[in-house]
C-alpha atoms as a PDB file:
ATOM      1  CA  UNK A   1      -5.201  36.385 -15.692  1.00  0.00           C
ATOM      2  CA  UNK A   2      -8.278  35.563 -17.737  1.00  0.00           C
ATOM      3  CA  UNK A   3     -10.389  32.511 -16.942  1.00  0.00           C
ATOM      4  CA  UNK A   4     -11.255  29.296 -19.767  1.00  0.00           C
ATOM      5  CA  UNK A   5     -13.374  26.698 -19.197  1.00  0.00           C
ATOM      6  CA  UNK A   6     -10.829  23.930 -19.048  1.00  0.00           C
ATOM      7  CA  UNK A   7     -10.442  21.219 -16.293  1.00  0.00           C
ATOM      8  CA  UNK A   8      -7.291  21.601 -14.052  1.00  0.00           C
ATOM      9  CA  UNK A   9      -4.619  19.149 -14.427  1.00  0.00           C
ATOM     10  CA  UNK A  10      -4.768  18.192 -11.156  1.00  0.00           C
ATOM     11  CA  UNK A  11      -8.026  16.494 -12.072  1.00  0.00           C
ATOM     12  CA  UNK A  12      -8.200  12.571 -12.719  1.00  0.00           C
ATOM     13  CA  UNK A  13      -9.338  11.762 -16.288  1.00  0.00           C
ATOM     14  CA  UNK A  14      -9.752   8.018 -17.773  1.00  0.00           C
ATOM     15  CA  UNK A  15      -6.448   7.593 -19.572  1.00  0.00           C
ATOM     16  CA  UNK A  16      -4.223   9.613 -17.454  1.00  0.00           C
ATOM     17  CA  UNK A  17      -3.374   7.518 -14.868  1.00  0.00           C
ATOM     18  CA  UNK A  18      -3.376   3.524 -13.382  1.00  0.00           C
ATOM     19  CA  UNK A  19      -5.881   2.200 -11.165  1.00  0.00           C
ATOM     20  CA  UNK A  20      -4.253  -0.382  -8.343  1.00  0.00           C
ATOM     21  CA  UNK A  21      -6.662  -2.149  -6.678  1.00  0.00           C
ATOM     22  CA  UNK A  22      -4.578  -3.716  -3.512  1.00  0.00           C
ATOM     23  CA  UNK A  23      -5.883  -7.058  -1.316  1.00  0.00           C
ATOM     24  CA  UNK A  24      -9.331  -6.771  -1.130  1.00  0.00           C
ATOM     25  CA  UNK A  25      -9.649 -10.089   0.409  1.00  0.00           C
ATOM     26  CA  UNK A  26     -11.345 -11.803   3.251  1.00  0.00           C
ATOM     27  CA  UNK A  27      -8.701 -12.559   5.933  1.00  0.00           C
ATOM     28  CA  UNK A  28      -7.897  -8.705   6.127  1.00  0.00           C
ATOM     29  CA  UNK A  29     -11.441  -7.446   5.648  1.00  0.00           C
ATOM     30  CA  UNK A  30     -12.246  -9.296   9.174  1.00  0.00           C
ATOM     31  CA  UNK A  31      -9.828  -7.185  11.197  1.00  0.00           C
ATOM     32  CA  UNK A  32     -11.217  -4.115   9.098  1.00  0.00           C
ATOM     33  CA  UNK A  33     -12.689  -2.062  11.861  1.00  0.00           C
ATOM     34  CA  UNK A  34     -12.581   1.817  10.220  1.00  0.00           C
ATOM     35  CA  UNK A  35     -15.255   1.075   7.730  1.00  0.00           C
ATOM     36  CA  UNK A  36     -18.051  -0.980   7.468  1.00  0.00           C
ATOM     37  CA  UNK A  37     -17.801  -4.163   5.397  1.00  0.00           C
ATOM     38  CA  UNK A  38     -20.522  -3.934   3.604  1.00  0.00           C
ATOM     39  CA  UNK A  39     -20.150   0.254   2.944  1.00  0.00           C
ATOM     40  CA  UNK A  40     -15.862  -1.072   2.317  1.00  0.00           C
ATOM     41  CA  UNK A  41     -17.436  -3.622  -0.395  1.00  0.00           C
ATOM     42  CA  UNK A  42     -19.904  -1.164  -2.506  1.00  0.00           C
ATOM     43  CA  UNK A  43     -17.379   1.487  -2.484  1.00  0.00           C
ATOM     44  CA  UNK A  44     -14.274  -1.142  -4.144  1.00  0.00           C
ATOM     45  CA  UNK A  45     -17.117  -1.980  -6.335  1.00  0.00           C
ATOM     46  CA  UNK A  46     -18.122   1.412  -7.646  1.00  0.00           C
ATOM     47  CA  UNK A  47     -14.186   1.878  -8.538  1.00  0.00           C
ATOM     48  CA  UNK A  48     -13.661  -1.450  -9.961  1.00  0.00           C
ATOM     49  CA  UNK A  49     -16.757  -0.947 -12.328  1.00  0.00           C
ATOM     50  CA  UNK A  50     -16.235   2.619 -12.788  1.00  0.00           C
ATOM     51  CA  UNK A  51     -12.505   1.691 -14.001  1.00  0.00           C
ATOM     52  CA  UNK A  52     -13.723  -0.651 -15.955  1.00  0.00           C
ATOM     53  CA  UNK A  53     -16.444   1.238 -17.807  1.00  0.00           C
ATOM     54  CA  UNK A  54     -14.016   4.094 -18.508  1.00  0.00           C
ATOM     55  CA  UNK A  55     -11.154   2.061 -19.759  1.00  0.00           C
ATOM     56  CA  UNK A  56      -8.805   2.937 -17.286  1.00  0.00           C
ATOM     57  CA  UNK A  57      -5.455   0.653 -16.904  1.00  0.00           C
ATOM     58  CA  UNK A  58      -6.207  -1.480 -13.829  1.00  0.00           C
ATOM     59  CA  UNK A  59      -3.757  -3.447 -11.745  1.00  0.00           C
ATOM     60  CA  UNK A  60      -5.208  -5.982  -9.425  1.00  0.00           C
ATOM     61  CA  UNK A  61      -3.186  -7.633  -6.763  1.00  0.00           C
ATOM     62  CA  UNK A  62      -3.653 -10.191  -3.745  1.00  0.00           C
ATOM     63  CA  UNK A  63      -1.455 -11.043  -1.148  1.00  0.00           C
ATOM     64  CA  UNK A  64      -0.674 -15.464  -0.344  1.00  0.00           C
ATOM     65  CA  UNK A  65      -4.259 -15.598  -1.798  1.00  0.00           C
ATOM     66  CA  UNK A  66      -4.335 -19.355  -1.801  1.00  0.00           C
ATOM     67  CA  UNK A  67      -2.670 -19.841   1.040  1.00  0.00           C
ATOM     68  CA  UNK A  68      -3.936 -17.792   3.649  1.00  0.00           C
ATOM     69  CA  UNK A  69      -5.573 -14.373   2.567  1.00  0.00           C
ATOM     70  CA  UNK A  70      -8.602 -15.843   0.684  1.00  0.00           C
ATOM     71  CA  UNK A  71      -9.975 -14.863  -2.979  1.00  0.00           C
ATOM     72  CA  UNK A  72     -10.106 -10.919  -3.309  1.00  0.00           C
ATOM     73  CA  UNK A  73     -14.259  -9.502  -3.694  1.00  0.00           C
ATOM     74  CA  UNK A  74     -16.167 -10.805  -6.166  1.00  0.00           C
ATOM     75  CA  UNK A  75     -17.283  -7.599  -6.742  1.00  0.00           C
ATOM     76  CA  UNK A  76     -13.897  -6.219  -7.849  1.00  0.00           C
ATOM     77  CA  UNK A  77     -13.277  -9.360  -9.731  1.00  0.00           C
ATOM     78  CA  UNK A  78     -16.312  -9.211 -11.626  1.00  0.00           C
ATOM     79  CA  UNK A  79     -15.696  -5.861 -12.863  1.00  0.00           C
ATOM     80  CA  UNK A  80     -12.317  -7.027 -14.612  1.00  0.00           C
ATOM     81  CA  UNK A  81     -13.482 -10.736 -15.556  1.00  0.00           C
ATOM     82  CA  UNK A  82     -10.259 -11.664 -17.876  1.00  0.00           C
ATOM     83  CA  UNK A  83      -7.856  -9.867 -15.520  1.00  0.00           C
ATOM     84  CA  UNK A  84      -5.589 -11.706 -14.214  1.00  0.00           C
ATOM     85  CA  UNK A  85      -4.308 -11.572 -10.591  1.00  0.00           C
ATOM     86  CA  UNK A  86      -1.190 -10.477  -9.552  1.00  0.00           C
ATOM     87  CA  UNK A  87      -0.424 -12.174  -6.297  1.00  0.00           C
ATOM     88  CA  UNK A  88       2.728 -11.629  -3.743  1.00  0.00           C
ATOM     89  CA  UNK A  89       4.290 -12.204  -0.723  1.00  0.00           C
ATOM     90  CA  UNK A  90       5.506  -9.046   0.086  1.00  0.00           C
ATOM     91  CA  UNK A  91       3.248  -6.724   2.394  1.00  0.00           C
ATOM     92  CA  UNK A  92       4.620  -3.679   0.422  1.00  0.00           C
ATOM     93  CA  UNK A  93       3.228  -4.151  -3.219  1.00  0.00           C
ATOM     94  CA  UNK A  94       5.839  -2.115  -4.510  1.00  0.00           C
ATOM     95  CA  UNK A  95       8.849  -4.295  -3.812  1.00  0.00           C
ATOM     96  CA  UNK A  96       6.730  -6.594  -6.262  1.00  0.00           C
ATOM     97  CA  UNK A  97       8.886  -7.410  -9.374  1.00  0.00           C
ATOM     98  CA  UNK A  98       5.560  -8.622 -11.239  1.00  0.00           C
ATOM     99  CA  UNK A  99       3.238  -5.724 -10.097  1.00  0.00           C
ATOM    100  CA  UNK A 100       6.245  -3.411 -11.287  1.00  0.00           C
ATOM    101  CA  UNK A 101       6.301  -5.039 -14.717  1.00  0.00           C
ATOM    102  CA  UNK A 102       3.064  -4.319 -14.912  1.00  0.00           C
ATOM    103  CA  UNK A 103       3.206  -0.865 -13.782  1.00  0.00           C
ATOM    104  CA  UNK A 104       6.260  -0.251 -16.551  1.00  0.00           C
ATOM    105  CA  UNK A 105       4.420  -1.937 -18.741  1.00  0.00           C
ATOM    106  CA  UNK A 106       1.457   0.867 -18.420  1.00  0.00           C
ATOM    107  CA  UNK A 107       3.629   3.498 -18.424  1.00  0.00           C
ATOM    108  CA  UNK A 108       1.966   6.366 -16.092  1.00  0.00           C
ATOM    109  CA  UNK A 109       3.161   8.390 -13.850  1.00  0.00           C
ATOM    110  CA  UNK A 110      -0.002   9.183 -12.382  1.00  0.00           C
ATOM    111  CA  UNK A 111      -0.958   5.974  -9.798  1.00  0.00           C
ATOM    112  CA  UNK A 112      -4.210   5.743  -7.924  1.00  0.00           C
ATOM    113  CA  UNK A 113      -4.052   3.484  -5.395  1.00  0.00           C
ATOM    114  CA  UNK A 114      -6.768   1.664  -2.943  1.00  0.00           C
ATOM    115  CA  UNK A 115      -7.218  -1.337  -0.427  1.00  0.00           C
ATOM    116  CA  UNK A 116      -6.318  -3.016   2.703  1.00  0.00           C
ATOM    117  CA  UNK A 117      -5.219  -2.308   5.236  1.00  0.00           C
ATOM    118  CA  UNK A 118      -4.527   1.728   5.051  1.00  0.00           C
ATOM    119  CA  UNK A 119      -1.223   1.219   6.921  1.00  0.00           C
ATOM    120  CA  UNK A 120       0.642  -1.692   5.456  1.00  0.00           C
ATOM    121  CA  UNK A 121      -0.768  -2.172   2.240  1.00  0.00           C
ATOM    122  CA  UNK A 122      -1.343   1.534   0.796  1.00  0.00           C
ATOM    123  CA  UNK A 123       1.451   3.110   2.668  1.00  0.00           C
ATOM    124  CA  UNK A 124       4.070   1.164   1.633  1.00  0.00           C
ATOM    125  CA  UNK A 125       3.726   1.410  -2.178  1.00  0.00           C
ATOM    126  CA  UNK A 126       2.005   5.160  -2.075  1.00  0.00           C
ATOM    127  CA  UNK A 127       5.133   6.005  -0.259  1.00  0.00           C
ATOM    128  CA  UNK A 128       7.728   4.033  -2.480  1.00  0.00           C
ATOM    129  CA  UNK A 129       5.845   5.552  -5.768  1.00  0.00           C
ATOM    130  CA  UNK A 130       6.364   8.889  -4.450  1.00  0.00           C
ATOM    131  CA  UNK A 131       9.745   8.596  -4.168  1.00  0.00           C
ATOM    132  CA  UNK A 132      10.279   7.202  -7.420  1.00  0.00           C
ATOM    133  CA  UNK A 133       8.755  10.523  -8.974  1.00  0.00           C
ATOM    134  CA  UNK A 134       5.190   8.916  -9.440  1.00  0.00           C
ATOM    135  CA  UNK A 135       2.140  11.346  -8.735  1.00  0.00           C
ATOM    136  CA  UNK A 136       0.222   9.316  -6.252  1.00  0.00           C
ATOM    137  CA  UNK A 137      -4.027   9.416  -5.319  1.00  0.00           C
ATOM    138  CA  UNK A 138      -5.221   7.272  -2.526  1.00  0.00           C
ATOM    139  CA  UNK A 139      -9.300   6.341  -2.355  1.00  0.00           C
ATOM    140  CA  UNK A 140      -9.605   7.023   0.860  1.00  0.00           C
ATOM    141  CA  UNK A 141     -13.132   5.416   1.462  1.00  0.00           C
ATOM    142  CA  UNK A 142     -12.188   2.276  -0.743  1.00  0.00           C
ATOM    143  CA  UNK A 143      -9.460   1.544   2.283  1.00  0.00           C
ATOM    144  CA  UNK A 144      -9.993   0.255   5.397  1.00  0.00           C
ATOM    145  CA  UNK A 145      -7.615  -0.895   8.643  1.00  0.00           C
ATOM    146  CA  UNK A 146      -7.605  -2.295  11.880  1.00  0.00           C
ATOM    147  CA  UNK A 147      -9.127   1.021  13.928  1.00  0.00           C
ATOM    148  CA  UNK A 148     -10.015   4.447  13.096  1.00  0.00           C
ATOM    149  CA  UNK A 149      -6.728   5.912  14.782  1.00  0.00           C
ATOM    150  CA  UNK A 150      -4.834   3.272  11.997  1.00  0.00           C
ATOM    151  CA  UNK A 151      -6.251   4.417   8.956  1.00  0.00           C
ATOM    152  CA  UNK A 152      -6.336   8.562   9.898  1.00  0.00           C
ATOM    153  CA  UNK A 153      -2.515   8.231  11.133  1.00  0.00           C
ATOM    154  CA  UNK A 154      -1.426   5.996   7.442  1.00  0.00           C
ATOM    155  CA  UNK A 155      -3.503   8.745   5.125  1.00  0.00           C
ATOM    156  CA  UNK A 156      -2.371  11.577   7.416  1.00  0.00           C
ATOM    157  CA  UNK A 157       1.574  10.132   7.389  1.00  0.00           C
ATOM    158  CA  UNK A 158       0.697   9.816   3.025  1.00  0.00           C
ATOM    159  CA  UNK A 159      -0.984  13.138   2.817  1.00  0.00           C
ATOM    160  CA  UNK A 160       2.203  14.677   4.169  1.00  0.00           C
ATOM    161  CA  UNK A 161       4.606  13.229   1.614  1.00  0.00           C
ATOM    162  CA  UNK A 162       2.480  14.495  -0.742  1.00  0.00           C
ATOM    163  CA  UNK A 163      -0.606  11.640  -1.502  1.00  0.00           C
ATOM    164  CA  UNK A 164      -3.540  13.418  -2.860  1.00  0.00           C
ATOM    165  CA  UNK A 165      -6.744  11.776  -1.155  1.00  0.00           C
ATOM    166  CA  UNK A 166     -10.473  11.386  -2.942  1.00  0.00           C
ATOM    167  CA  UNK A 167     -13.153   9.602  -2.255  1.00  0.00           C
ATOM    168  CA  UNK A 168     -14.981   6.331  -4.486  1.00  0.00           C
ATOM    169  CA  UNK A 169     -18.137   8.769  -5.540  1.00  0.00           C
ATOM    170  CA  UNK A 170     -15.425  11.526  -6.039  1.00  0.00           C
ATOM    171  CA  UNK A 171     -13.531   9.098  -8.263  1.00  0.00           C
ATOM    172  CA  UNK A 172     -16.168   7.691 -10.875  1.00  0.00           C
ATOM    173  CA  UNK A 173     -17.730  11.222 -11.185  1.00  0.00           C
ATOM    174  CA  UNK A 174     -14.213  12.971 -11.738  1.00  0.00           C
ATOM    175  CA  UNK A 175     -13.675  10.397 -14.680  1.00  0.00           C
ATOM    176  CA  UNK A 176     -17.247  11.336 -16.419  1.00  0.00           C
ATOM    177  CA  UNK A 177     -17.003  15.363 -15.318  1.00  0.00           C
ATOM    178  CA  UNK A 178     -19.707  16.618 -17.507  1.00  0.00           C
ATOM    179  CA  UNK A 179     -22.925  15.199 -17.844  1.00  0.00           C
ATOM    180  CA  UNK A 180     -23.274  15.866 -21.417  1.00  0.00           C
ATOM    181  CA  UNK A 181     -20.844  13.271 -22.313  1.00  0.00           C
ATOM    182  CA  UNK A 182     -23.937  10.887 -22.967  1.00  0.00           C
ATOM    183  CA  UNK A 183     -21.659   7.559 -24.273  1.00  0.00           C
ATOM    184  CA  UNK A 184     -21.057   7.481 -20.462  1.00  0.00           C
ATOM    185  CA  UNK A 185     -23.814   8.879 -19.136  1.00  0.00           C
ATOM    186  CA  UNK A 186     -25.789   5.707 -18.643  1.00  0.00           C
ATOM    187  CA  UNK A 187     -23.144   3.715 -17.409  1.00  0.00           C
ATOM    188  CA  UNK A 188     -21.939   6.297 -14.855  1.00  0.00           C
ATOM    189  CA  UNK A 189     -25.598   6.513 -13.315  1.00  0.00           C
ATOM    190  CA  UNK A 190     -26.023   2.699 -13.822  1.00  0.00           C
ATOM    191  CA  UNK A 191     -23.339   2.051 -11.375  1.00  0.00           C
ATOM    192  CA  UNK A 192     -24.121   5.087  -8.914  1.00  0.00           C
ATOM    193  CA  UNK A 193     -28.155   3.142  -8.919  1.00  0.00           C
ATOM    194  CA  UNK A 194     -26.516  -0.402  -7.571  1.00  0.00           C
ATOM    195  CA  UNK A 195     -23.068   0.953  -5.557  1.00  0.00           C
ATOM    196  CA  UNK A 196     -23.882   4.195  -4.674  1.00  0.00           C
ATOM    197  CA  UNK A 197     -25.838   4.473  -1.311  1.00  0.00           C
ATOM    198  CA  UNK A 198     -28.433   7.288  -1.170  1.00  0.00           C
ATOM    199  CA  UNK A 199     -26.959   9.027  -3.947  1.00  0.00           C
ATOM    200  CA  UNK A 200     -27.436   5.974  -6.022  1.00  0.00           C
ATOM    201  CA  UNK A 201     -31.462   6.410  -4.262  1.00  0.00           C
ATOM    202  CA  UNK A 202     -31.794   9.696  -5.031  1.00  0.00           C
ATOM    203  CA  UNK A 203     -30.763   9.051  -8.875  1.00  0.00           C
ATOM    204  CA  UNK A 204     -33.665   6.197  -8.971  1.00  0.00           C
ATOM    205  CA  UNK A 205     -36.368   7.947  -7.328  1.00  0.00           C
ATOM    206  CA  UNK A 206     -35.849  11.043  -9.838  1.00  0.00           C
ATOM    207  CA  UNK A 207     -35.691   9.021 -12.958  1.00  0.00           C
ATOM    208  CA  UNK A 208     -38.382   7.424 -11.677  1.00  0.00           C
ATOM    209  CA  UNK A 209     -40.538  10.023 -10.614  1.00  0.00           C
ATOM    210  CA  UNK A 210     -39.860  12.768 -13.156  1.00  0.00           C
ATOM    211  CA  UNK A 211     -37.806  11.253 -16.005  1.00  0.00           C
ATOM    212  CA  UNK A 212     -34.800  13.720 -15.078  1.00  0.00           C
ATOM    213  CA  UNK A 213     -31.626  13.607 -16.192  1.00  0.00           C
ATOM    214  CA  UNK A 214     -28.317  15.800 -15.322  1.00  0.00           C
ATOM    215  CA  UNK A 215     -27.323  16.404 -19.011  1.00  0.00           C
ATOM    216  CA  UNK A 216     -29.571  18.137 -21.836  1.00  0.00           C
END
């Protein structure tokens, strides 16, 4: 066996895969007791803008948004703003005929899925992908349910039928993976500064202090 200094394919990358971003929205953000709102909010942001910057195929999709589930976060949205919407009435987004289109459409196998709640609205499609032959990641920080004990159980029950979970940091620094790759670099930081908690800190108070910088 001799070693090479190639990523695994188990690894995310920018055009590999579909990003679906699943009713981020008010009326099920207010029952949302596993994560803090405003921690919920900066992680769906980092995603949505680290999708965005990267180019990665995004599907966006609300649930009765006019009618009873409110707008999904402006921070999302503003990521992606001449995306359109894709809105349903079924709590599993993969009995969707639109969001399936879309998916088609696309054309990946490999589906990374986040939003709310953990137990209706990521189960039901991670689980339906998977047994359509999809490959199937779930953002585990970028979801969010009604208690703790909900959201463990739903990415316990997802990790077992074989969901592979990550984290929103884990995500946008998976899709930029060396520092050296400088038409990204900026951008990548840029959104760790404004979404990324005290990493985001740390990467001000460096620049700041010393003028560093992870890539030479």
């Amino acid at each position: 066996m001799t070693a090479t200094p190639t990523p695994g394919k188990l690894l995310v990358s920018p055009k590999d895969h579909t990003l679906i971003m699943i009713d981020f929205q008010s009326q099920m953000s207010f029952a949302t007791k596993s994560i803090d709102a405003v921690l919920l909010r900066n992680n769906a942001a980092l995603v949505a803008h680290a999708a965005a910057g990267f180019g990665v195929s995004t599907v966006l999709t609300t649930v009765a948004e006019k009618t009873f589930s409110g707008p999904m976060f402006s921070e999302i949205t503003d990521a992606f703003p001449e995306q359109k919407l894709l809105d349903r009435t079924s709590m599993n987004t993969w009995e969707d005929a639109a969001v399936i289109e879309e998916v088609n459409r696309i054309g990946k196998k490999r589906l990374v899925m986040c939003g709310l709640w953990t137990s209706v609205c990521i189960v039901g499609p991670t689980l339906s992908a998977l047994d359509q032959g999809f490959e199937v990641y779930v953002i585990a920080d970028a979801c969010g349910d009604v208690s703790d004990e909900a959201h463990e159980r739903a990415m316990d029950r997802m990790v077992q039928a074989g969901v592979r979970p990550m984290t929103s940091l884990q995500y946008m620094l998976e899709l930029q993976r060396d520092w050296a790759r400088t038409g990204t670099y900026d951008m990548t930081t840029g959104i760790a500064k404004k979404f990324g908690g005290a990493y985001g800190l740390g990467i001000i108070y460096a620049k700041s202090m010393f003028g560093a910088s992870e890539g030479h």
